[in-house]
Structures are given as structure tokens and as C-alpha cells.
Protein backbone atom coordinates (compact mmCIF):
# COMPACT_ATOMS: atom_id res chain seq x y z
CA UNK A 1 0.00 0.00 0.00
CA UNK A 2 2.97 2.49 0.63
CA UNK A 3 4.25 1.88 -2.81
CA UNK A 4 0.80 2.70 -3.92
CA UNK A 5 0.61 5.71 -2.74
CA UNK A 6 4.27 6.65 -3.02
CA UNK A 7 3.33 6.55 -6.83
CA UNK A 8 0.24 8.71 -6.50
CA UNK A 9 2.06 11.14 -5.08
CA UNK A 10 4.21 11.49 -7.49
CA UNK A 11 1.98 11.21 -10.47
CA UNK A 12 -0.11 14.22 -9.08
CA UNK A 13 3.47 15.93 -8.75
CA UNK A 14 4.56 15.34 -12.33
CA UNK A 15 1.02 16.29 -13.38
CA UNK A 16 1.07 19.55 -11.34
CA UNK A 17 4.41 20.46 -12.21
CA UNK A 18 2.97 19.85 -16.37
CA UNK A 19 -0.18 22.25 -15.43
CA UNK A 20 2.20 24.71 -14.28
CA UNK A 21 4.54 24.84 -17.35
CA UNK A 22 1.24 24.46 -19.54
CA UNK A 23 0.04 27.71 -17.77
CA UNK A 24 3.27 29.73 -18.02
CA UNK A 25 3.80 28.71 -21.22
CA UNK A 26 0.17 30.06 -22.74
CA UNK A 27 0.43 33.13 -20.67
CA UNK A 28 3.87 33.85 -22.49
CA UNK A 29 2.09 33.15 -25.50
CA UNK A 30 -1.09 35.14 -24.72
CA UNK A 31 1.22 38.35 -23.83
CA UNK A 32 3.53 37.87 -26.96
CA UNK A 33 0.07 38.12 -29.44
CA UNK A 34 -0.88 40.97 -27.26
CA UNK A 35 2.72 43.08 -27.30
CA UNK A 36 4.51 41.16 -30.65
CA UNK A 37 8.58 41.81 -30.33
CA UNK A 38 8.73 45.25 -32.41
CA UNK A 39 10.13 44.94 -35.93
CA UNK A 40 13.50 46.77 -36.08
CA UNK A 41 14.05 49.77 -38.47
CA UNK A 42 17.68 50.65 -38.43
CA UNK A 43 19.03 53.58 -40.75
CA UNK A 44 22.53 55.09 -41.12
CA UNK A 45 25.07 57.94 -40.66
CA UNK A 46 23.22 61.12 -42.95
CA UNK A 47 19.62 59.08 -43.29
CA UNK A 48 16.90 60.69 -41.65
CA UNK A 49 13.30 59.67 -40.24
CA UNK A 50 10.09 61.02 -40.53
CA UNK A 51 8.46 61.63 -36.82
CA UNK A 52 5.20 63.13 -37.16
CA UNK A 53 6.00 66.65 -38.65
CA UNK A 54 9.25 66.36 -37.97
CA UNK A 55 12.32 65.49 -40.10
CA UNK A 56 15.21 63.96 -37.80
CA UNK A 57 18.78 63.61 -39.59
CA UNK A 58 21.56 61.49 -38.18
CA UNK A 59 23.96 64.79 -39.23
CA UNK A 60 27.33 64.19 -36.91
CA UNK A 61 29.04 61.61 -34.86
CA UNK A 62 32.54 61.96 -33.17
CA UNK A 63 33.76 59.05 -31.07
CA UNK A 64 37.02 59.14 -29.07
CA UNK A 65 37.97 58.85 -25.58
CA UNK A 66 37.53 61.67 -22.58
CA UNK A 67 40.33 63.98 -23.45
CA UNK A 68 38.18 66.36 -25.61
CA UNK A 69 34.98 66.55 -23.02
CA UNK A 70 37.64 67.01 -20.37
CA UNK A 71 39.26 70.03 -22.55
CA UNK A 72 35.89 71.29 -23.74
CA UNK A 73 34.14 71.70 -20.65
CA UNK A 74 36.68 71.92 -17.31
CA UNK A 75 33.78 72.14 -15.06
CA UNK A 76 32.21 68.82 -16.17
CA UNK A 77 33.07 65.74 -13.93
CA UNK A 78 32.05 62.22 -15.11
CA UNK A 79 33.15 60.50 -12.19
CA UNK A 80 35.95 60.45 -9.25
CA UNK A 81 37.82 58.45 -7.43
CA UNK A 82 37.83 58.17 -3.78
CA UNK A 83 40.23 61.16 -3.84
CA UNK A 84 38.10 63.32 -5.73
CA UNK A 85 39.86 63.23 -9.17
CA UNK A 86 38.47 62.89 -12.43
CA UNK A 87 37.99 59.61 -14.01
CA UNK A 88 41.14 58.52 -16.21
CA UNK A 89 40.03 60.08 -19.90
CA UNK A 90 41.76 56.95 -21.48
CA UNK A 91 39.29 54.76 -19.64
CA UNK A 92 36.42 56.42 -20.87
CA UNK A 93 34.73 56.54 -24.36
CA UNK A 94 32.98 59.46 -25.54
CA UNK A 95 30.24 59.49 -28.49
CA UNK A 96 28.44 62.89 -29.75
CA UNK A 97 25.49 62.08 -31.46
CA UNK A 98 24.27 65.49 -33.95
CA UNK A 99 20.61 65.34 -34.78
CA UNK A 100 19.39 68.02 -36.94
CA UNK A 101 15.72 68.18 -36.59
CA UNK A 102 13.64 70.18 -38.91
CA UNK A 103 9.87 71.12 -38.55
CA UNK A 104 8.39 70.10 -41.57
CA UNK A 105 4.91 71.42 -41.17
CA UNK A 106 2.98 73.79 -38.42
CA UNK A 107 1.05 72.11 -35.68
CA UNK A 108 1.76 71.65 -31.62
CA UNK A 109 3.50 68.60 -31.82
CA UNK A 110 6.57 68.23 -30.30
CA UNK A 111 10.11 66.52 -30.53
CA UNK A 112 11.05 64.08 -26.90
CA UNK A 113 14.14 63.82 -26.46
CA UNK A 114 13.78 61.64 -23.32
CA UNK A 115 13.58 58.56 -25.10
CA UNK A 116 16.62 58.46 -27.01
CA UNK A 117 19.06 56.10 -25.32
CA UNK A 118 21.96 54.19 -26.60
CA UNK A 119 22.52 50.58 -26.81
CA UNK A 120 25.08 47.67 -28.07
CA UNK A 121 24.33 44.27 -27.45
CA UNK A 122 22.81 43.82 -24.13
CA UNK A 123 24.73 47.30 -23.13
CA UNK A 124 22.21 50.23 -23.16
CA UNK A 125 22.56 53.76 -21.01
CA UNK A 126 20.75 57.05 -21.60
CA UNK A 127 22.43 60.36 -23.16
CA UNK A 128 23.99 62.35 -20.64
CA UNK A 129 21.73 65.22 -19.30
CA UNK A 130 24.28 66.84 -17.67
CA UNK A 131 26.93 67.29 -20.03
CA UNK A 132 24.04 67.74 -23.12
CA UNK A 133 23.10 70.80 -21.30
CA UNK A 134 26.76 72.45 -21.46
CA UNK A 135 26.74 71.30 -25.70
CA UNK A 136 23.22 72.62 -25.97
CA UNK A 137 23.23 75.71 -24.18
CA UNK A 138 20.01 77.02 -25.81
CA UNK A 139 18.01 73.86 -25.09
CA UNK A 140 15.30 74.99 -23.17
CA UNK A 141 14.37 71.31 -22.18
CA UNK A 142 14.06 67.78 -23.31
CA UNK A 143 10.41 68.41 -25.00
CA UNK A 144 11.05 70.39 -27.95
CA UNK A 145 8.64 72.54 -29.89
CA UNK A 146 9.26 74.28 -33.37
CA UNK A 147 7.75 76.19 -35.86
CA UNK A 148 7.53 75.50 -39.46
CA UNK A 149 10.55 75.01 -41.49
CA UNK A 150 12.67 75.77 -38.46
CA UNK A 151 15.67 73.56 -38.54
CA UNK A 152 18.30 72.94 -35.38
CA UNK A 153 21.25 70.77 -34.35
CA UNK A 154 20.93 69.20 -31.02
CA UNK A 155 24.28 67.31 -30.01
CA UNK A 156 24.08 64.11 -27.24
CA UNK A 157 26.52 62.51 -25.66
CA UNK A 158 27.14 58.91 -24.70
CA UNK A 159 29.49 58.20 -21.83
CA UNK A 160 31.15 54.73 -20.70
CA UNK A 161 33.58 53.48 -19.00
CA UNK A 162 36.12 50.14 -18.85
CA UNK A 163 33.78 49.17 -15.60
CA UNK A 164 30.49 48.67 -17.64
CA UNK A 165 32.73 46.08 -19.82
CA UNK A 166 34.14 43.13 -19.88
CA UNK A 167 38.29 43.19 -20.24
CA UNK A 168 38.14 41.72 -23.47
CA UNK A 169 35.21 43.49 -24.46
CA UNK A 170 36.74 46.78 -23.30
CA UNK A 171 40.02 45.65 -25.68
CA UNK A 172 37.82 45.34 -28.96
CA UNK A 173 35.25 48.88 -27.50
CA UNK A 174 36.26 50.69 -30.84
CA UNK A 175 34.97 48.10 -33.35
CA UNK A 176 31.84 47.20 -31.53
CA UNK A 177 28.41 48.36 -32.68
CA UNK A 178 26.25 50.86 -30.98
CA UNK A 179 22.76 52.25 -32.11
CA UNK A 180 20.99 55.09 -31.03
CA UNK A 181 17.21 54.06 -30.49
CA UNK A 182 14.91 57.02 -31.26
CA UNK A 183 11.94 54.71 -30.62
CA UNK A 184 10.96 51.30 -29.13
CA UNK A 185 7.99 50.33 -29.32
CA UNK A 186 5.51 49.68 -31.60
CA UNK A 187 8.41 49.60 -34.00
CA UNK A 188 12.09 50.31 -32.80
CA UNK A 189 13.84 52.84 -34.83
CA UNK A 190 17.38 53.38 -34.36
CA UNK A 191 20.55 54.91 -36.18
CA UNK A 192 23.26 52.93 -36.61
CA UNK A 193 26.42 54.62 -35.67
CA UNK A 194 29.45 54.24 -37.93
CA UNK A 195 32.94 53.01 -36.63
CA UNK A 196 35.45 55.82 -37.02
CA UNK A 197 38.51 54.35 -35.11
């Protein structure tokens, strides 16, 4: 009788544990035909996109380590050390994204800037507010509004360091691809940027 219901026991285990997986599994389906993965639009250095009533141009990217921020702007500090100096320039890498953004026709819409971010591979980070407020100093905000046929340059910049990296990772950081994602869902758009070292 023990062995009896020693195997009852576990055949209403096994068949839990396969109700379980049955319900995770159609929930994952049920939320992937609600939310499908976005399809990917990816454009290039000088392409632009159309956003609403707005023209967006991938116009300028420069790409280097921290020695020009750290020349440009003195009073900008990335990070420090436990002594209070600046974060070694040649452990940094520094990318300045130029959009020129052009108002195509006249409405109330606006241009977000908020939602740009950066990404390569499973690496992704935001623009950095700070230092895009020193490049921009006429940017009144990250919610932009234009008139017709007005055209400006907006310049963001993309900070890392060696720490978000592996070592070997960190070794081959010039050649890797990174995107900047204008949009992510219901379709990710993103410029790709071009390798210049």
C-alpha cells in the first residue's frame, strides 16, 4: 500500500508540475500576441526619419575617448575616485550624437528627447543630461517645440567606462556596434552609428 501511494504522489506531482509549465507557457504566449517583439528599423550615418511633422537627420558623430569633453568643458566631472579626481580620460569613451531636426509642417507637436538612449548588445545607457546641457546651451528642455521650417542641431553625448565592460570586451570597445534608439515600441527605430577608429 505504501508503494501505492508513493506513486500517486508522485503522479499528481509530475502532473502539477505539467499544469504549471502548460500555464506559463500560454500566458507567455497570450502576452507575446498581445505586445509582438517590435520589428526593427535601423538607418545610417546622414539618413533621416520622418516623426510626425518632424524630419530627424543622423547629421554628426565623433567618437574618441575623454580627453576632448575634459578640454571642452573643465567644469564637467564624469566620475571620481575616492580622492576626488576625475575619471582617467583613457578609460572612458565618448560618443556625440548630432541630430538636426527640422519642422516640416505647423502644428503643436513636439520633438522628446527623453527617449533616445543608446545601446550595443545587451549594453544600453541614456544620453547624458548633464553634459548635453553644457553642448546645448540654448536647449530649453528635453520636450522640444518648433515652428515650421525651423531647422536645429541638437548634439548628445554617450558616456562609458572600462567598468560597464568586460576586459576583453573593453580591448575590442572601438569596433563594436552601438545604435541610437529614437523609438521602441511599436516599431524600434534606431541609427546605426558608424565606426570611425
Amino acid at each position: 500500500m505504501t508503494g501505492r501511494k508513493h506513486r500517486i504522489k508522485i503522479i499528481g506531482m509530475v502532473l502539477a508540475a505539467i499544469l504549471l509549465i502548460g500555464g506559463i507557457g500560454y500566458r507567455l504566449y497570450w502576452i507575446n500576441a498581445c505586445y509582438p517583439s517590435p520589428q526593427v528599423k535601423t538607418y545610417s550615418f546622414n539618413e533621416s526619419i520622418e516623426a510626425g511633422n518632424y524630419r530627424i537627420t543622423f547629421s554628426d558623430w565623433q567618437w574618441g575617448d575623454g580627453t576632448n569633453i575634459y578640454k571642452m568643458y573643465p567644469e564637467y566631472v564624469y566620475l571620481t575616485d575616492e580622492k576626488g579626481n576625475a575619471y582617467p580620460a583613457s578609460k572612458m569613451r565618448v560618443g556625440i550624437l548630432e541630430l538636426t531636426v527640422t519642422k516640416t509642417a505647423d502644428d503643436e507637436s513636439i520633438v522628446a528627447l527623453e527617449n533616445i538612449a543608446f545601446e550595443s548588445g545587451a549594453w544600453g545607457n541614456q544620453f547624458d543630461l548633464e553634459l548635453a546641457y553644457l553642448m546645448n546651451p540654448d536647449l530649453e528642455g528635453l520636450r522640444i517645440k518648433m515652428k515650421a521650417d525651423e531647422s536645429r542641431k541638437i548634439l548628445l553625448p554617450m558616456i562609458m567606462n572600462d567598468t560597464h565592460f568586460t576586459d576583453e570586451q573593453w580591448r575590442n570597445i572601438d569596433q563594436r556596434k552601438f545604435y541610437i534608439v529614437l523609438q521602441y515600441y511599436p516599431e524600434k527605430i534606431r541609427f546605426e552609428c558608424p565606426v570611425t577608429i
